[in-house]
C-alpha atoms as a PDB file:
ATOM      1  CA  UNK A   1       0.000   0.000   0.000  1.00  0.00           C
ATOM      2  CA  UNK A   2       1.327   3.489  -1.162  1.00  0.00           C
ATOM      3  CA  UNK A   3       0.806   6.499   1.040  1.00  0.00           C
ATOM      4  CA  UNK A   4       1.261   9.794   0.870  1.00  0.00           C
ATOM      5  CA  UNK A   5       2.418  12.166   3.551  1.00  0.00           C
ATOM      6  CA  UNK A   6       1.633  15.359   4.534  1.00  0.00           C
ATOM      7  CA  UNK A   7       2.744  18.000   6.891  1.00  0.00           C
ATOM      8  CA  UNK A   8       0.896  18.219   9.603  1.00  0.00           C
ATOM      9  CA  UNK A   9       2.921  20.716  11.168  1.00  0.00           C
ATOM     10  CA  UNK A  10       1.785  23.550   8.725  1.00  0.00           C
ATOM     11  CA  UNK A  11      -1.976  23.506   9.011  1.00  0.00           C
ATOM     12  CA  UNK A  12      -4.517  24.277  11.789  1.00  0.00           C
ATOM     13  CA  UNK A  13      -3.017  27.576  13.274  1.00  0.00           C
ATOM     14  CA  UNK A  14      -0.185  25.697  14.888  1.00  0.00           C
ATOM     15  CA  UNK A  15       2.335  27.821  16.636  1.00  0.00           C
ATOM     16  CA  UNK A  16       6.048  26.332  15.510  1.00  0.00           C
ATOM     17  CA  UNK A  17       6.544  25.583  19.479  1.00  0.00           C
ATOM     18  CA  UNK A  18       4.123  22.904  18.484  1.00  0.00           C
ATOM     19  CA  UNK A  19       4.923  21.625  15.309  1.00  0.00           C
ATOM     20  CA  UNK A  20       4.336  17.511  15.050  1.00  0.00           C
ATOM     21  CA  UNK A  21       6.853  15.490  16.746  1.00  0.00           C
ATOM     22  CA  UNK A  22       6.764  11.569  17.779  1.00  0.00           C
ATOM     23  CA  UNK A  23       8.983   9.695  20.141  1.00  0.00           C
ATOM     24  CA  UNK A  24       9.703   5.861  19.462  1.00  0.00           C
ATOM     25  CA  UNK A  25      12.789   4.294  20.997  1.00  0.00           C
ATOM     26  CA  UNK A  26      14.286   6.805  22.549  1.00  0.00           C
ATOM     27  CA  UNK A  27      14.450   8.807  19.594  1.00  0.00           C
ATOM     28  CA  UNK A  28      12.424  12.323  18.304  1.00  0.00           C
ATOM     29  CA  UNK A  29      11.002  11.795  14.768  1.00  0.00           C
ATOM     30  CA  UNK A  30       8.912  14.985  12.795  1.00  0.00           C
ATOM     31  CA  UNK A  31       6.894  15.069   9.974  1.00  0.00           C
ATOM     32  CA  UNK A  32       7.818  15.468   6.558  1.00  0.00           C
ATOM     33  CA  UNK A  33       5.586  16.471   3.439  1.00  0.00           C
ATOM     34  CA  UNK A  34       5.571  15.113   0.223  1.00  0.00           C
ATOM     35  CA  UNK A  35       7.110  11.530   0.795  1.00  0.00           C
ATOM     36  CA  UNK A  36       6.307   8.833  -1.347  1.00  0.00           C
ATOM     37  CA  UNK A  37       6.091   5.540   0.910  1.00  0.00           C
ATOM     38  CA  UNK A  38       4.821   2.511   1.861  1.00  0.00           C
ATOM     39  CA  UNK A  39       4.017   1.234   5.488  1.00  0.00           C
ATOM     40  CA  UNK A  40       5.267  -1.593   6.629  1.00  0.00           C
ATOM     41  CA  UNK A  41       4.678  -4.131   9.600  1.00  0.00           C
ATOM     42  CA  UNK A  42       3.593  -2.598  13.105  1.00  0.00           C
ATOM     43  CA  UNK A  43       7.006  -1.609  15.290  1.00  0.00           C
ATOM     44  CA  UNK A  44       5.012  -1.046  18.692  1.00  0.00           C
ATOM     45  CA  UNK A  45       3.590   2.302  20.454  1.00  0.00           C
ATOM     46  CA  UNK A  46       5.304   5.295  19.657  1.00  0.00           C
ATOM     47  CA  UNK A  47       4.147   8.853  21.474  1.00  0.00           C
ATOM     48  CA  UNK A  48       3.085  11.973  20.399  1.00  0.00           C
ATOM     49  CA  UNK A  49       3.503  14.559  23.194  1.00  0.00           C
ATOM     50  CA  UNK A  50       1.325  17.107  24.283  1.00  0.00           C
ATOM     51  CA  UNK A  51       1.396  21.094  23.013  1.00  0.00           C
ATOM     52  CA  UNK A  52       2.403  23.356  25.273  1.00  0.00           C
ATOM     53  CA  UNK A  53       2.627  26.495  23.882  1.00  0.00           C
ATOM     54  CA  UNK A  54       1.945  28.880  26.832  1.00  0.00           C
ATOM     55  CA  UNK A  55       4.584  27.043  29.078  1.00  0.00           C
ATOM     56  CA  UNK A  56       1.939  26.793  32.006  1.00  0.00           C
ATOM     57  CA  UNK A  57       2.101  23.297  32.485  1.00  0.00           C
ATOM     58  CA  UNK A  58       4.329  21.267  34.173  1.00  0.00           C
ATOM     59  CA  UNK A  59       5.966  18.475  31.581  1.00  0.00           C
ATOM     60  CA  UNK A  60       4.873  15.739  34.437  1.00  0.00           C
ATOM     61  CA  UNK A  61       1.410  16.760  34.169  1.00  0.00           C
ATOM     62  CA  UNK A  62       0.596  15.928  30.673  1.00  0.00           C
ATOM     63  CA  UNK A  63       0.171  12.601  29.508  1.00  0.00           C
ATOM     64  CA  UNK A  64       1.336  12.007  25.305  1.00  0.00           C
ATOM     65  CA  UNK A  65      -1.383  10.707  23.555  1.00  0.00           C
ATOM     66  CA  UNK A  66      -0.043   7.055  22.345  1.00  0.00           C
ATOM     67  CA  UNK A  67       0.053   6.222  18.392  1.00  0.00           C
ATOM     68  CA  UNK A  68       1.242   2.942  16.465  1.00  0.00           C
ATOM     69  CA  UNK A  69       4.372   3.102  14.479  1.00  0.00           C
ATOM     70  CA  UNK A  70       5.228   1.023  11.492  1.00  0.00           C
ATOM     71  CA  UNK A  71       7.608   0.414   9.280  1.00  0.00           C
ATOM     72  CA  UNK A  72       8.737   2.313   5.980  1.00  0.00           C
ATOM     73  CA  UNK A  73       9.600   0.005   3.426  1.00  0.00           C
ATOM     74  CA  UNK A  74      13.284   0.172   2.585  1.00  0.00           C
ATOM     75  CA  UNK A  75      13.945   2.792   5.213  1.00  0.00           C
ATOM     76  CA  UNK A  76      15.673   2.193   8.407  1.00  0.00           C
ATOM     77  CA  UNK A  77      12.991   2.072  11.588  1.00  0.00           C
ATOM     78  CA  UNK A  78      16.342   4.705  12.949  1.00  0.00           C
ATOM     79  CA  UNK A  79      15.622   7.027  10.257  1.00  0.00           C
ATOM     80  CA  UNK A  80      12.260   7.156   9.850  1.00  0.00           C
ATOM     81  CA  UNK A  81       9.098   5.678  10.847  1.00  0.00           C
ATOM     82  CA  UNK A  82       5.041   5.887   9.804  1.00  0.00           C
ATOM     83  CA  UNK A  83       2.848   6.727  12.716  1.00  0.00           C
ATOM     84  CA  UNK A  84      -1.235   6.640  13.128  1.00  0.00           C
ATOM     85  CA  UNK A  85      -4.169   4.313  13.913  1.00  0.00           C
ATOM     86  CA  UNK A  86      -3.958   1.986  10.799  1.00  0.00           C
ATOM     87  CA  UNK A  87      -1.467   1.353   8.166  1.00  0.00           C
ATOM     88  CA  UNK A  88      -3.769   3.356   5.487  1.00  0.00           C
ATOM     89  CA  UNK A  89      -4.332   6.264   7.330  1.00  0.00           C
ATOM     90  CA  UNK A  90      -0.059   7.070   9.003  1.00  0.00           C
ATOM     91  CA  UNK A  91       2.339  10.064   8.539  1.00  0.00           C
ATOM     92  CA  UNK A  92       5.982   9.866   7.612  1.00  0.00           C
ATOM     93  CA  UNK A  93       7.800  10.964  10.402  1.00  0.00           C
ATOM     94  CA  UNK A  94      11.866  10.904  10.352  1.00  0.00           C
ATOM     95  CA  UNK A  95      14.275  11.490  11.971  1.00  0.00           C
ATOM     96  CA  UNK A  96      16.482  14.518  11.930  1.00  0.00           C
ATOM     97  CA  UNK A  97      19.962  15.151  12.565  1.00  0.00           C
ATOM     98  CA  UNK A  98      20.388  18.724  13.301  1.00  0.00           C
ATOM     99  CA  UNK A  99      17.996  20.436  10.724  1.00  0.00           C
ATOM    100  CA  UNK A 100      19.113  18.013   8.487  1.00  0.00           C
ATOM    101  CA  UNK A 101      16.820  15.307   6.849  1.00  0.00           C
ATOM    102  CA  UNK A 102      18.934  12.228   6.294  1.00  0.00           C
ATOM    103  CA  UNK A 103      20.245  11.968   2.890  1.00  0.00           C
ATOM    104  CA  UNK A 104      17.961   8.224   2.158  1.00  0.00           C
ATOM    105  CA  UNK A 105      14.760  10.894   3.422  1.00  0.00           C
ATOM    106  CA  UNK A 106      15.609  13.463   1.150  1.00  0.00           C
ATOM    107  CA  UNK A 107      15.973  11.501  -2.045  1.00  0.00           C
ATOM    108  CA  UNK A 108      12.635  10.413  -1.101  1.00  0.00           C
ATOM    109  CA  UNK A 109      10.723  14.032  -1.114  1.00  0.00           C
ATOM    110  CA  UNK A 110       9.261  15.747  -4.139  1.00  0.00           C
ATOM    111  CA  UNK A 111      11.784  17.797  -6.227  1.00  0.00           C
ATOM    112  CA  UNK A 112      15.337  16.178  -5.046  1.00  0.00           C
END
């Protein structure tokens, strides 16, 4: 099955304090746009954690709400994952080192 992502990050009045973010294995993954992929298997739980854009709230009071992440096919689980309720409805989520997209990510996005 083909997906493909989109940012979620960009829509919705988000403020960039909250832009999309998961955390599987000890590891921060974000959204990127415009990938061509195909899930995989199912990895295990993966996190999404809360918003908190008017730094009110204490980190230990907010629960993440808990997503599944699978596999991308021919793409390290290290570099990027595909996150969401069912394998037909995930986003591509990678992750970054720096602000850098890892160069098997990028060759993946539209116009590289």
């Amino acid at each position: 099955m083909a997906c493909a992502s989109e940012s979620s990050s960009d829509g919705g009045g988000q403020a960039a304090s909250c832009a999309y973010h998961v955390l599987y294995q000890d590891r921060t993954y974000r959204d990127v746009a415009n990938v061509e992929f195909t899930a995989g298997e199912r990895l295990g739980s993966a996190t999404v954690p809360p918003c908190d854009d008017t730094g009110g709230q204490d980190e230990g009071e907010q629960a993440g709400e808990t997503t599944t992440a699978y596999e991308v096919d021919g793409i390290s689980p290290e570099l990027a994952v595909a996150v969401g309720d069912a394998p037909g409805d995930v986003v591509f989520v990678a992750a970054y080192t720096g602000d850098e997209l890892p160069s098997e990510i990028r060759e993946l996005t539209d116009g590289s």
